[in-house]
PDB file of N, CA and C in Angstrom:
ATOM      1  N   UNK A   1     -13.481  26.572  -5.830  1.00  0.00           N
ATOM      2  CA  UNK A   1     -12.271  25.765  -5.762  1.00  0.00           C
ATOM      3  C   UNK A   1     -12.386  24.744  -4.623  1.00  0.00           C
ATOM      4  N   UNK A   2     -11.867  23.713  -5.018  1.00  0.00           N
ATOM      5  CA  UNK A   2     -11.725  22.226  -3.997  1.00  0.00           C
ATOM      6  C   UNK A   2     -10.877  22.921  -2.979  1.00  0.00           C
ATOM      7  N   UNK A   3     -10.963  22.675  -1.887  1.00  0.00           N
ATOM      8  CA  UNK A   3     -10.653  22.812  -0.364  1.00  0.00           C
ATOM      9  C   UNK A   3      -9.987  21.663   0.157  1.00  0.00           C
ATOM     10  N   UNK A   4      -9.055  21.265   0.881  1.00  0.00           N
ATOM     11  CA  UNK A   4      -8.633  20.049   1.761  1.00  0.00           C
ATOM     12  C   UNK A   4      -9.152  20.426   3.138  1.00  0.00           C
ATOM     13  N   UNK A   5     -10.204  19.167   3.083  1.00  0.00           N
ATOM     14  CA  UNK A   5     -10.354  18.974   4.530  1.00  0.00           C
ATOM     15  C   UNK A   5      -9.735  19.332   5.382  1.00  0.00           C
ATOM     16  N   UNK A   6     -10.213  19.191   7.012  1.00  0.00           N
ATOM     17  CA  UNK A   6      -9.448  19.374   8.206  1.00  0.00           C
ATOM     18  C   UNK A   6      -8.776  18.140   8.882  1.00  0.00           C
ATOM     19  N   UNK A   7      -8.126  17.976   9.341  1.00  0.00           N
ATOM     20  CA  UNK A   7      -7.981  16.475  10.341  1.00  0.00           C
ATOM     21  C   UNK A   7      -9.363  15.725  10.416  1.00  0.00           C
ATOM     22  N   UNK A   8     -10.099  16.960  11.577  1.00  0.00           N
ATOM     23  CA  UNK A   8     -11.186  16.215  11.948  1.00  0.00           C
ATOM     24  C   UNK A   8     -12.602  16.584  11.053  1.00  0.00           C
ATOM     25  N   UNK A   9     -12.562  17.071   9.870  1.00  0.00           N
ATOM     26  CA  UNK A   9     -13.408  16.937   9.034  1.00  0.00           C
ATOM     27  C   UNK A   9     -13.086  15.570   8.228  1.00  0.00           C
ATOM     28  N   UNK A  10     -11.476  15.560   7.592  1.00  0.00           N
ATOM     29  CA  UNK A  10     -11.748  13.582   7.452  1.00  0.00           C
ATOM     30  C   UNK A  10     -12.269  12.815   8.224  1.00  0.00           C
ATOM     31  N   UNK A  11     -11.938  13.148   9.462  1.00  0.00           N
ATOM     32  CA  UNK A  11     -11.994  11.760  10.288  1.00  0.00           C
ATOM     33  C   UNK A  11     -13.465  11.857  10.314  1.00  0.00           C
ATOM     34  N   UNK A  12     -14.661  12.828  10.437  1.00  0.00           N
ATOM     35  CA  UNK A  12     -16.255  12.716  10.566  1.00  0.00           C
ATOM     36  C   UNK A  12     -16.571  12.146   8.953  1.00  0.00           C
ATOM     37  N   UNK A  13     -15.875  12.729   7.804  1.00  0.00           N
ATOM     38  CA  UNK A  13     -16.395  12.117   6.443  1.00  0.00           C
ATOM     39  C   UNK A  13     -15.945  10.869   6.430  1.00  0.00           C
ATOM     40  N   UNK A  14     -14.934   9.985   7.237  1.00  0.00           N
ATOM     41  CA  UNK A  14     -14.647   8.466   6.927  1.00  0.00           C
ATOM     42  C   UNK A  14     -15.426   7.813   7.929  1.00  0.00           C
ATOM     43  N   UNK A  15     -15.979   8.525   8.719  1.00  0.00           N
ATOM     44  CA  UNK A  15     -16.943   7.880   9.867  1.00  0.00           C
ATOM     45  C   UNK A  15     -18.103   7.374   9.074  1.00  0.00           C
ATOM     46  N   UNK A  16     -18.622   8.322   8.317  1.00  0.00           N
ATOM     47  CA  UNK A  16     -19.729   8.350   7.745  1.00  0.00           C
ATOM     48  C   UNK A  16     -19.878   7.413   7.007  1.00  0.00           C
ATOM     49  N   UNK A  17     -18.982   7.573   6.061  1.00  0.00           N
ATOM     50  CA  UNK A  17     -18.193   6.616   4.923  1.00  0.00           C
ATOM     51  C   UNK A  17     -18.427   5.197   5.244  1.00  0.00           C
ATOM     52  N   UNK A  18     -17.621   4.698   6.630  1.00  0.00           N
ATOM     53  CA  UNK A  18     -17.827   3.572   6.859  1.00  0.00           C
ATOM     54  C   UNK A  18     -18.831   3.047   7.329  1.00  0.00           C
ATOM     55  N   UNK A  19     -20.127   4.046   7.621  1.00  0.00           N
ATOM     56  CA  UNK A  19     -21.460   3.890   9.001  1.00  0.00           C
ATOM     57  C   UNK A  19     -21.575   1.876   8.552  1.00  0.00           C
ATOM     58  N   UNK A  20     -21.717   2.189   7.232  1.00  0.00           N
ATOM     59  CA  UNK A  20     -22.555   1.003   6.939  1.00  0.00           C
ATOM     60  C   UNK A  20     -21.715   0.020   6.230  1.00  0.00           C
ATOM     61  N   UNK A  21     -20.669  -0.120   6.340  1.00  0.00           N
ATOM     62  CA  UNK A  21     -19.284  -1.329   6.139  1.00  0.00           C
ATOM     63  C   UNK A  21     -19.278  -2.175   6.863  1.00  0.00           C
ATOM     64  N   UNK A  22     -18.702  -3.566   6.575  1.00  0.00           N
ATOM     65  CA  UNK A  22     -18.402  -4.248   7.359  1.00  0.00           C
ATOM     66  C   UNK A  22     -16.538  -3.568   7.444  1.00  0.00           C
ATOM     67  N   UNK A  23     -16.575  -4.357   8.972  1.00  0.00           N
ATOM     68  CA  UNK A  23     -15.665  -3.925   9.691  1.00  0.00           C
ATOM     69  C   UNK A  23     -13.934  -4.097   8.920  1.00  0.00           C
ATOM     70  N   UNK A  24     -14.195  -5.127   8.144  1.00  0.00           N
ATOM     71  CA  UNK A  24     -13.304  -5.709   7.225  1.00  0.00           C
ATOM     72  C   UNK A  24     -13.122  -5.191   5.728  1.00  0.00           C
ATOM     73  N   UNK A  25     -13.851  -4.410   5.233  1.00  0.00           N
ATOM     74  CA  UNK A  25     -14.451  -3.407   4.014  1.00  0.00           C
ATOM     75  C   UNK A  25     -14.255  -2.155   4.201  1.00  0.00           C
ATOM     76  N   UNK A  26     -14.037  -1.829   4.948  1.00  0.00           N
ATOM     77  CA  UNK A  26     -13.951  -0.389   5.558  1.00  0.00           C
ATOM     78  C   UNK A  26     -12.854   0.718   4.775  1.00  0.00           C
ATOM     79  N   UNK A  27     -12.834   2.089   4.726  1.00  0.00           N
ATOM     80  CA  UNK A  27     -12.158   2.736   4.228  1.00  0.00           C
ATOM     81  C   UNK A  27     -10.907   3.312   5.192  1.00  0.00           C
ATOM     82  N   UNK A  28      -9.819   3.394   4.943  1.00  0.00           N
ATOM     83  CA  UNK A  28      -9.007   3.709   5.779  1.00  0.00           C
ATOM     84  C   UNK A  28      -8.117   5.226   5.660  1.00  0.00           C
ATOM     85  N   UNK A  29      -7.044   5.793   6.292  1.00  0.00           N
ATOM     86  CA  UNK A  29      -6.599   6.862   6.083  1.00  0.00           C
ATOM     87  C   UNK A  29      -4.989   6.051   5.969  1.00  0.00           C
ATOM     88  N   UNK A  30      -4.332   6.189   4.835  1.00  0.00           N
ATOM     89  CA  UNK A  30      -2.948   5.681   4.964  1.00  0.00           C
ATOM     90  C   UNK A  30      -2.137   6.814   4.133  1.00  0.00           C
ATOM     91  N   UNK A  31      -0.930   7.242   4.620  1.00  0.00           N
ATOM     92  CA  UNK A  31      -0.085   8.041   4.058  1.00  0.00           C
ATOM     93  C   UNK A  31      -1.119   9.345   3.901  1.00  0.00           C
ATOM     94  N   UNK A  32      -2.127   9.501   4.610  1.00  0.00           N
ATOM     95  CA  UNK A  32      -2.920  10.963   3.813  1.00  0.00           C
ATOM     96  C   UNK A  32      -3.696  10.730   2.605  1.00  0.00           C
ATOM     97  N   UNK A  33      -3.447   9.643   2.066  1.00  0.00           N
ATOM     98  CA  UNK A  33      -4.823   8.771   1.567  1.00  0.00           C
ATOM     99  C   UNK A  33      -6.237   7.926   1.857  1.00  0.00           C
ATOM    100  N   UNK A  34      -6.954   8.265   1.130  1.00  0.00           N
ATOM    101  CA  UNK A  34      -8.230   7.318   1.720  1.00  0.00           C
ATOM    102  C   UNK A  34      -7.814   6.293   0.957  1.00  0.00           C
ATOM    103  N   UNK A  35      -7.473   4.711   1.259  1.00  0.00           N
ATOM    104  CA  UNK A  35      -7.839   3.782   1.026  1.00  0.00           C
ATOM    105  C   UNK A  35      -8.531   2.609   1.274  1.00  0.00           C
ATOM    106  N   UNK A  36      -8.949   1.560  -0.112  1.00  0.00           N
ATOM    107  CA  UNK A  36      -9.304   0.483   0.417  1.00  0.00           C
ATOM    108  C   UNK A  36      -8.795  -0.718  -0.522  1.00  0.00           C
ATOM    109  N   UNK A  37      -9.146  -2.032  -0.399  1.00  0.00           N
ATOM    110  CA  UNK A  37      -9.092  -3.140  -1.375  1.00  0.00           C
ATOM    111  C   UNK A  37     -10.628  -3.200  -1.831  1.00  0.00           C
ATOM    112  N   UNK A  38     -11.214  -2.989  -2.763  1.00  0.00           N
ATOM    113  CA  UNK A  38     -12.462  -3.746  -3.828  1.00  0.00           C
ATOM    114  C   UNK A  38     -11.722  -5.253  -3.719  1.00  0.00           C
ATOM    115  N   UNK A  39     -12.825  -6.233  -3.188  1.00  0.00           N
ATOM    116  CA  UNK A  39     -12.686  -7.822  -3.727  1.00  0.00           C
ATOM    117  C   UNK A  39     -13.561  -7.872  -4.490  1.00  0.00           C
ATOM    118  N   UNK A  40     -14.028  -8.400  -5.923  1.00  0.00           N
ATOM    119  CA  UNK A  40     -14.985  -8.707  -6.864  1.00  0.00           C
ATOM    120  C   UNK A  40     -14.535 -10.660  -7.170  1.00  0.00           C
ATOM    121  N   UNK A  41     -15.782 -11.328  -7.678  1.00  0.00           N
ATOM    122  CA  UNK A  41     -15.778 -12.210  -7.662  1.00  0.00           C
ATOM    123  C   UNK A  41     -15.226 -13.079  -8.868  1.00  0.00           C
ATOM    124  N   UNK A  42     -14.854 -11.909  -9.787  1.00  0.00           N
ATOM    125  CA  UNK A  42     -13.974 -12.535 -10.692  1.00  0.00           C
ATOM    126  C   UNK A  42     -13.055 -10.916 -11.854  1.00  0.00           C
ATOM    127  N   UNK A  43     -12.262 -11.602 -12.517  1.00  0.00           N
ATOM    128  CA  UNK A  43     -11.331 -10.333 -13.105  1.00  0.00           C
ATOM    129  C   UNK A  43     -12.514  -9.433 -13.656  1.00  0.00           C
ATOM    130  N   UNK A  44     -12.951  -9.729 -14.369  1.00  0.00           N
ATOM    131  CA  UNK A  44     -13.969  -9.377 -15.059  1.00  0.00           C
ATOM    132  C   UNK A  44     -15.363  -8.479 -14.444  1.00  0.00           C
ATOM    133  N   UNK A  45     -15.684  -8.473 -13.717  1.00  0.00           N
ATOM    134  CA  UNK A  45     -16.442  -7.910 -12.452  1.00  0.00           C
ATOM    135  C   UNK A  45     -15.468  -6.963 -11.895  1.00  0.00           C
ATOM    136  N   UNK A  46     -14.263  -6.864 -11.721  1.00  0.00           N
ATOM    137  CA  UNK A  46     -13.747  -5.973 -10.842  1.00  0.00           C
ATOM    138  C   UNK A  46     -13.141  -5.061 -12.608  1.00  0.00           C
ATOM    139  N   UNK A  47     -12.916  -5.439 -13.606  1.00  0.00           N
ATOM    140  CA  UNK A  47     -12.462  -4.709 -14.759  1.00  0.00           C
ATOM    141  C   UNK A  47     -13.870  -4.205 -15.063  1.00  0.00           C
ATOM    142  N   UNK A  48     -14.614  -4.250 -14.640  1.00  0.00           N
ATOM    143  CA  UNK A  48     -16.283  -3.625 -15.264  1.00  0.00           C
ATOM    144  C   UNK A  48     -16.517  -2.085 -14.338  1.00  0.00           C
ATOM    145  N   UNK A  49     -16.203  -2.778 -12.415  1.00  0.00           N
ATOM    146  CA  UNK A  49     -16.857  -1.630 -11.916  1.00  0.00           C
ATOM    147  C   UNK A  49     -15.616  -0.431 -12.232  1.00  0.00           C
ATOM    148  N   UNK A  50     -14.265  -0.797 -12.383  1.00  0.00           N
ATOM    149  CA  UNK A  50     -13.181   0.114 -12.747  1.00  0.00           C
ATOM    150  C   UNK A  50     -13.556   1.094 -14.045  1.00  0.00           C
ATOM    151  N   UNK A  51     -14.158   0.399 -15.265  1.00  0.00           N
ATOM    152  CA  UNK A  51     -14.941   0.990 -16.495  1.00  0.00           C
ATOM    153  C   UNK A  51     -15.693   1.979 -15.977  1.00  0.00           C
ATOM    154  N   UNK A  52     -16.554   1.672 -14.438  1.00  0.00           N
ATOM    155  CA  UNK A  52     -18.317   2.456 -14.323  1.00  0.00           C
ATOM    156  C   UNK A  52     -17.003   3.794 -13.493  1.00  0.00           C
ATOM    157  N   UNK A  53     -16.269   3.414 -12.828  1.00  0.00           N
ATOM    158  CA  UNK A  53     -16.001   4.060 -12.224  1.00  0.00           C
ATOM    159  C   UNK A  53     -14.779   5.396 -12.642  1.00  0.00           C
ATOM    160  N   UNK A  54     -14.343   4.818 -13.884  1.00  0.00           N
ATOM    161  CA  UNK A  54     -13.673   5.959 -14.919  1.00  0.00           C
ATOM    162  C   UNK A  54     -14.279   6.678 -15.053  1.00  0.00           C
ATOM    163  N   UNK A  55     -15.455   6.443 -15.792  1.00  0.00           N
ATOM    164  CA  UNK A  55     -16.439   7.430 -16.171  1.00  0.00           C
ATOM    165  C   UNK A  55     -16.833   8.099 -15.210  1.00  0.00           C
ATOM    166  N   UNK A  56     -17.345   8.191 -13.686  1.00  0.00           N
ATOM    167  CA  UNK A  56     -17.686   9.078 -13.215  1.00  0.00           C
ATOM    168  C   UNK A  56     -16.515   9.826 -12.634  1.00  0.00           C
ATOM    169  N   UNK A  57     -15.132   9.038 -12.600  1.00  0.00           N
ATOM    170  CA  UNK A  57     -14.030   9.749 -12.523  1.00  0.00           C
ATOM    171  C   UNK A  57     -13.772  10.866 -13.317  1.00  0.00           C
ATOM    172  N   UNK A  58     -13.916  10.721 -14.325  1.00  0.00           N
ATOM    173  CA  UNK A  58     -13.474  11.678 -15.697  1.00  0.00           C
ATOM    174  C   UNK A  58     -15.149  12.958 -15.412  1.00  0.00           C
ATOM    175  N   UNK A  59     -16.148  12.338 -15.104  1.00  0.00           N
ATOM    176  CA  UNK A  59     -17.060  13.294 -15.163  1.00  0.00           C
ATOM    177  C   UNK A  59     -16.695  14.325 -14.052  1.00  0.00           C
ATOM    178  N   UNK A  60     -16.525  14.219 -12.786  1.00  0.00           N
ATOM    179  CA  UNK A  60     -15.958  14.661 -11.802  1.00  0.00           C
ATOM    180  C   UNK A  60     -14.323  15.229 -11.877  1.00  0.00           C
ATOM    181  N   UNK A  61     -13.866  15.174 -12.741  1.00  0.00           N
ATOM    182  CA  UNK A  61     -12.399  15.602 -13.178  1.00  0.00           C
ATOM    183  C   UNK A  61     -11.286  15.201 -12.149  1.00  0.00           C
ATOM    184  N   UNK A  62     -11.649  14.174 -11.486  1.00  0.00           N
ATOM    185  CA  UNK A  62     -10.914  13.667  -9.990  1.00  0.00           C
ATOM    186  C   UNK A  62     -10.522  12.069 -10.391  1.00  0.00           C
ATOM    187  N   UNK A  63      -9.554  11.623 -10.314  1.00  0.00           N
ATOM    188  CA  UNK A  63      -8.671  10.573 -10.858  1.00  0.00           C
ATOM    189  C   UNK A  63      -8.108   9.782  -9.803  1.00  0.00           C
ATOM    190  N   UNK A  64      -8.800   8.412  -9.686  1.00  0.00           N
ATOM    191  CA  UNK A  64      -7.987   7.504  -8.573  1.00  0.00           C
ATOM    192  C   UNK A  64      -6.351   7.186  -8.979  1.00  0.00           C
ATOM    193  N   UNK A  65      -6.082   7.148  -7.806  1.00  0.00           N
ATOM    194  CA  UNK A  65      -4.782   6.290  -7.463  1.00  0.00           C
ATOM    195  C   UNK A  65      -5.600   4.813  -7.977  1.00  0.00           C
ATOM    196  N   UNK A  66      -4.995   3.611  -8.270  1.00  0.00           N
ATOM    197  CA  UNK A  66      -5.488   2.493  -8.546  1.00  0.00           C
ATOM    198  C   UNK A  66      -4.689   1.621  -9.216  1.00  0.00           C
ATOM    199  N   UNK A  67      -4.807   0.144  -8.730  1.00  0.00           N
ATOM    200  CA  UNK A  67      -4.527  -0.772  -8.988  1.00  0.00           C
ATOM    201  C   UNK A  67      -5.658  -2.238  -9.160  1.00  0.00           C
ATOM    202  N   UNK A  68      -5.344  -2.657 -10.196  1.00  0.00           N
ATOM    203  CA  UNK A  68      -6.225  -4.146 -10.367  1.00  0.00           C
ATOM    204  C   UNK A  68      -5.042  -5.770 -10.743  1.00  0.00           C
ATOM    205  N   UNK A  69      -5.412  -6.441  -9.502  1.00  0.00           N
ATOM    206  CA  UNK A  69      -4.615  -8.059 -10.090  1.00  0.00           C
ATOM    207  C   UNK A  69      -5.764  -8.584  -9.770  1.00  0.00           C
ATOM    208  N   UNK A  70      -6.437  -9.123 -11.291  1.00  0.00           N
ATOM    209  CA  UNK A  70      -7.567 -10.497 -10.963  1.00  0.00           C
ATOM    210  C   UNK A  70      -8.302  -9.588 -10.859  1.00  0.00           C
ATOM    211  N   UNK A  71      -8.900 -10.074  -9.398  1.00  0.00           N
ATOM    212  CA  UNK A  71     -10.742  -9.557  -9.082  1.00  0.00           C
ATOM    213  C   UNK A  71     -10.088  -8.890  -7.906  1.00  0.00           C
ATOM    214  N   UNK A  72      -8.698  -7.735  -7.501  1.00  0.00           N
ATOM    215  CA  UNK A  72      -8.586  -7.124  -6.504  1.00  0.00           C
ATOM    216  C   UNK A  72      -7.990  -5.857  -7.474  1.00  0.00           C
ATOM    217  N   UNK A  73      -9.216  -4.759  -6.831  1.00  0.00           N
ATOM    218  CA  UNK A  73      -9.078  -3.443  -6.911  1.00  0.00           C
ATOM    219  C   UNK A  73      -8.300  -2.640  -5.803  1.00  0.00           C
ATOM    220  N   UNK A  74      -6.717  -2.165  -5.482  1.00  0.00           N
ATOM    221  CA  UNK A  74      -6.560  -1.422  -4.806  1.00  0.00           C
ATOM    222  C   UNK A  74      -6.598  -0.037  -4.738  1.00  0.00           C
ATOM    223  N   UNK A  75      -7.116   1.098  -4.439  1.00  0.00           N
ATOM    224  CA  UNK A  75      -7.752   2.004  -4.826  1.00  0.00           C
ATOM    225  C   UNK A  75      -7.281   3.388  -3.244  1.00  0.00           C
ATOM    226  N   UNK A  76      -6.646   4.306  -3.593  1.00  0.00           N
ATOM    227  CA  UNK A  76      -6.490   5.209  -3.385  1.00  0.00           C
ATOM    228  C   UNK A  76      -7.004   6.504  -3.689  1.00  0.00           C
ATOM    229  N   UNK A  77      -7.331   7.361  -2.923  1.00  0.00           N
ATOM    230  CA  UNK A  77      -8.108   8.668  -2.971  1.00  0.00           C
ATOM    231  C   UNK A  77      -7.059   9.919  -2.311  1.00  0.00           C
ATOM    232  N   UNK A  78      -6.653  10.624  -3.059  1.00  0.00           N
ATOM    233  CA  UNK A  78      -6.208  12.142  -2.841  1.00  0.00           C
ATOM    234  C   UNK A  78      -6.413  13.155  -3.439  1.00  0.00           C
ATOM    235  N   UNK A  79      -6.893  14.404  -3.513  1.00  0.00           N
ATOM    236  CA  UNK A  79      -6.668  15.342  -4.325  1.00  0.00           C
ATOM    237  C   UNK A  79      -5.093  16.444  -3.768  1.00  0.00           C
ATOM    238  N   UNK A  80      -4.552  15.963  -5.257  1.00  0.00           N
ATOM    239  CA  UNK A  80      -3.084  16.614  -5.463  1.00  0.00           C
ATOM    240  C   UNK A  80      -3.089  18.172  -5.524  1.00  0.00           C
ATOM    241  N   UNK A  81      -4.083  18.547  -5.681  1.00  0.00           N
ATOM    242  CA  UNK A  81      -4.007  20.224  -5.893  1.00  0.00           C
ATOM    243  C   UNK A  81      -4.068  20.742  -4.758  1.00  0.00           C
ATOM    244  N   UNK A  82      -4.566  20.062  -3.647  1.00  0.00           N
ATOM    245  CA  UNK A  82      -5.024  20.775  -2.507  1.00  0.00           C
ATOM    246  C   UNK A  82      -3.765  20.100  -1.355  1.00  0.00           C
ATOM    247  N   UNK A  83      -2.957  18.926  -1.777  1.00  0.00           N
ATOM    248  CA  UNK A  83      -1.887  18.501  -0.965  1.00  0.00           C
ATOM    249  C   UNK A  83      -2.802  17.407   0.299  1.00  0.00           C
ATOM    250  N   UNK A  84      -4.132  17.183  -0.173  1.00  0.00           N
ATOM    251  CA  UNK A  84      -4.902  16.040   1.011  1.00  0.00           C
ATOM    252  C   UNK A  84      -5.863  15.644   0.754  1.00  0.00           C
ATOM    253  N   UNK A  85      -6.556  15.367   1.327  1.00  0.00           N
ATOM    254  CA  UNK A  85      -8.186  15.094   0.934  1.00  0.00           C
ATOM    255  C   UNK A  85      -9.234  16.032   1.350  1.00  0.00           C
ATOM    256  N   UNK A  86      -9.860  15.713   0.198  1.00  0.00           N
ATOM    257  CA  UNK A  86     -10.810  16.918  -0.076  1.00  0.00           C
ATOM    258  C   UNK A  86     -12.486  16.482  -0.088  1.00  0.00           C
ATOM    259  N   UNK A  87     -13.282  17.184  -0.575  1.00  0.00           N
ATOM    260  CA  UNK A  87     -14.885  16.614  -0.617  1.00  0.00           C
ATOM    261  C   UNK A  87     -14.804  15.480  -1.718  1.00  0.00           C
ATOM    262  N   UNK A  88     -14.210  16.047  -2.878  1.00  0.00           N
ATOM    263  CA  UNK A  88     -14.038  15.523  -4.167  1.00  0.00           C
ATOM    264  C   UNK A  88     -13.649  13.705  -4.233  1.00  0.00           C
ATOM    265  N   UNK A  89     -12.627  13.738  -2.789  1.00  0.00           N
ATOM    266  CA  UNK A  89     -12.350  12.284  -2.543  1.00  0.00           C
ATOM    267  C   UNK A  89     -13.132  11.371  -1.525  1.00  0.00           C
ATOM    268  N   UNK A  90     -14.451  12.141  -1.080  1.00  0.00           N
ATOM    269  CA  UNK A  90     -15.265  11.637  -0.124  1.00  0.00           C
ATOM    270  C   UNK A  90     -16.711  11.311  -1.311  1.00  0.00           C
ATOM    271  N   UNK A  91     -16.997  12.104  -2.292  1.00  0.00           N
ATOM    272  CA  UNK A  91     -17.733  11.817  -3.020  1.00  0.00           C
ATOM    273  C   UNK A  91     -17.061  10.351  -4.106  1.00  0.00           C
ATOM    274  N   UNK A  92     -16.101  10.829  -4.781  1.00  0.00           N
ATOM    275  CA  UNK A  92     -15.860   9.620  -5.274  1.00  0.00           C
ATOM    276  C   UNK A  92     -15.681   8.059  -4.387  1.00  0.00           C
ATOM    277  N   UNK A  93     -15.838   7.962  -3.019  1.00  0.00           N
ATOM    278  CA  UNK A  93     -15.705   6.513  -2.597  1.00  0.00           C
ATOM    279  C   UNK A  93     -17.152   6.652  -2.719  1.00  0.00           C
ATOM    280  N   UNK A  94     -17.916   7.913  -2.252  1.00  0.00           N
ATOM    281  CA  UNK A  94     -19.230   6.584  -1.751  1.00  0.00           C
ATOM    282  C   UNK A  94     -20.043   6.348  -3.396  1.00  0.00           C
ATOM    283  N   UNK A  95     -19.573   7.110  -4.340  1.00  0.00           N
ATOM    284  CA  UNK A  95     -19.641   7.102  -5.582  1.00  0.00           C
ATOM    285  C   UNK A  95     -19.575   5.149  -6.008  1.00  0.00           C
ATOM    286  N   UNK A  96     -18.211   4.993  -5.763  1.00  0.00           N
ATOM    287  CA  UNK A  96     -17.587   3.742  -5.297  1.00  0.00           C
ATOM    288  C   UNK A  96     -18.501   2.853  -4.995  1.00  0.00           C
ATOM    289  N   UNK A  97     -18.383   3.121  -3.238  1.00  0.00           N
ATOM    290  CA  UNK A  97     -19.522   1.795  -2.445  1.00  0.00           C
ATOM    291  C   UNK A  97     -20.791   1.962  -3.181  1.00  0.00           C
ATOM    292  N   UNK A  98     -21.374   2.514  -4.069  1.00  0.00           N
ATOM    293  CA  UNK A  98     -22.742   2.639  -4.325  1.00  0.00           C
ATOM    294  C   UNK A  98     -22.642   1.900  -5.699  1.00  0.00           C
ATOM    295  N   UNK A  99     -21.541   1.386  -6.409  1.00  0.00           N
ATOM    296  CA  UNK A  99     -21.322   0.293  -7.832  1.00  0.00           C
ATOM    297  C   UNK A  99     -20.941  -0.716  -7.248  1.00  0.00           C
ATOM    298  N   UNK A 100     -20.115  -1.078  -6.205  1.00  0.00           N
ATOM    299  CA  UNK A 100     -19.669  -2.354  -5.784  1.00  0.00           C
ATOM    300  C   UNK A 100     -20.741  -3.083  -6.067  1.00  0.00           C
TER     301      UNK A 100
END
């Protein structure tokens, strides 16, 4: 069974998360969510990596929070069963940064 992190087990998995972000790209902690904005360079590019990224959603049985206007993906990470974040929402970003 999925586990919710600790305080400071998020805060070392978003460290990680971000090692290699720019400072402006970065993943954040809001409301007890991991979020970020995806910018893609057109609707179409950001409606594609959302497609790649269903699918490994649905393979993983873990379901973003999410929003798309244009070529901006806003994108939220929680697992609801556990009431926080979990491994499940640390795998699906870098899942994420690794299709951007």
């Amino acid at each position: 069974m999925t586990e919710k992190l600790t305080s400071t087990q998020t805060q070392a998995a978003l460290l990680e998360l971000n090692t290699s972000l720019p400072e402006n790209e970065q993943w954040t902690l809001q409301d007890g969510k991991l979020t970020k904005t995806f910018r893609f360079k057109s609707f179409i590019r950001a409606f594609g990596w959302m497609s790649q990224m269903a699918i490994w959603a649905e393979k993983m049985n873990h379901h973003p929070e999410w929003s798309n206007i244009y070529n901006i993906v806003d994108v939220k990470l929680v697992t609801h069963d556990v009431g926080g974040i979990s491994e499940l929402d640390i795998k699906l970003a870098n899942k994420m940064e690794m299709f951007k």
